[in-house]
Protein backbone atom coordinates (compact mmCIF):
# COMPACT_ATOMS: atom_id res chain seq x y z
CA UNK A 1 134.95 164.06 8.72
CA UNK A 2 134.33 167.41 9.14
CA UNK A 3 136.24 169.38 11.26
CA UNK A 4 133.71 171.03 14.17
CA UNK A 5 132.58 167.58 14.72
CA UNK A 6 135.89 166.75 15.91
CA UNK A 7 136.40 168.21 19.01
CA UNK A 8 132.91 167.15 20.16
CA UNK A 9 133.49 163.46 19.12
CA UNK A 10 137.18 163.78 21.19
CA UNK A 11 134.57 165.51 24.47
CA UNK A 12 132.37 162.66 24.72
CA UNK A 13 135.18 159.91 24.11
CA UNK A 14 137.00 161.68 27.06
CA UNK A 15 133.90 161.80 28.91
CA UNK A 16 133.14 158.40 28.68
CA UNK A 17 136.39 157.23 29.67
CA UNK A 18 136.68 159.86 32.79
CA UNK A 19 133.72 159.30 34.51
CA UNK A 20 134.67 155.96 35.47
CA UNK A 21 137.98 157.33 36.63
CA UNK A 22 135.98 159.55 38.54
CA UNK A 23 133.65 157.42 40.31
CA UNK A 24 135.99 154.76 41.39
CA UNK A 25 138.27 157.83 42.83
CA UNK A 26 135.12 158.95 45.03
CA UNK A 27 134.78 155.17 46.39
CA UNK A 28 138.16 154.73 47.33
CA UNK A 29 138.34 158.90 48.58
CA UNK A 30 135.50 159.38 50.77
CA UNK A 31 135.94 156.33 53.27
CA UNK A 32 139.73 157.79 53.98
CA UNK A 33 138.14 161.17 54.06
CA UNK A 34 135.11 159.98 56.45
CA UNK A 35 138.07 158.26 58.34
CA UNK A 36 140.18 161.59 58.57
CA UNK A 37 137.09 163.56 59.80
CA UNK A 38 136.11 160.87 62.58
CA UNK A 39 139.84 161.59 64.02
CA UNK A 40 139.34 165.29 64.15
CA UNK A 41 138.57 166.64 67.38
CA UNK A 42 136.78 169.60 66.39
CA UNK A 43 132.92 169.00 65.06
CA UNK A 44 133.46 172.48 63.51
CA UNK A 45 136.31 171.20 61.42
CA UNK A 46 134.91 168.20 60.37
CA UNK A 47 131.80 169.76 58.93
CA UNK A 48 134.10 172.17 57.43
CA UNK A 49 136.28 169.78 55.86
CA UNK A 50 133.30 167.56 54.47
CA UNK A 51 131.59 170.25 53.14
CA UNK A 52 134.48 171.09 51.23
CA UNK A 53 134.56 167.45 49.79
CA UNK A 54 131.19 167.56 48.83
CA UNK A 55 131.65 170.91 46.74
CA UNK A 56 134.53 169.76 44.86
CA UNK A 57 132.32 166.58 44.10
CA UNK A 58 129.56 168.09 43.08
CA UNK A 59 130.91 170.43 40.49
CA UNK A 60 129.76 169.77 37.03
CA UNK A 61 132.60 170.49 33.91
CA UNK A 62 132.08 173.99 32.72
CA UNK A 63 129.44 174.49 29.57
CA UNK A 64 131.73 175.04 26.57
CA UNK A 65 132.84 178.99 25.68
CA UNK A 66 130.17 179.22 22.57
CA UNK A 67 127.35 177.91 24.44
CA UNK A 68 127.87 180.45 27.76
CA UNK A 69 128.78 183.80 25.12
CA UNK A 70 125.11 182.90 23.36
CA UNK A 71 123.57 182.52 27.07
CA UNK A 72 125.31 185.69 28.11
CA UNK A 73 124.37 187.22 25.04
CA UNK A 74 120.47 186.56 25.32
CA UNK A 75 120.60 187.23 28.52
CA UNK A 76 121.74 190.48 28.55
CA UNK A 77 119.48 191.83 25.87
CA UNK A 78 116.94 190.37 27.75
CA UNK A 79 117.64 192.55 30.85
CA UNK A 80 118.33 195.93 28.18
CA UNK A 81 114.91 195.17 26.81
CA UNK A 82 114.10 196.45 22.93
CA UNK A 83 116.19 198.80 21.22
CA UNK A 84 115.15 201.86 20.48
């Protein structure tokens, strides 16, 4: 097997078997969360606290080092513009 497919076989293996992990952490989180808001007094802290939850959920695993250097890359000549 050659060796850069490797690491990208081991990703999606680990993928797979997180996201699982992951959703059945977010069932059994956000109803003691939603629970811990309602006993806040303070509407102000509640919506603070829930948004909060929903960033952390919502983040996505970072794109892998190669891929963002080659966006970076492209994207920065594309601001320069043409050599001269």
């Amino acid at each position: 097997m050659p060796v850069p497919l490797l690491p990208l076989m081991l990703r999606s293996l680990l993928s797979r078997l997180l996201l699982p992990v992951a959703r059945l952490a977010r069932q059994h989180l956000l109803p003691l969360l939603r629970r811990l808001a309602r006993r806040l007094s303070s509407q102000d802290v509640r919506e603070a606290l829930l948004s909060c939850l929903l960033f952390v959920l919502s983040q996505q695993q970072p794109p892998d080092s190669g891929e963002t250097s080659r966006v970076d890359h492209s994207q920065r000549k594309e601001r320069l513009g043409p050599r001269k």
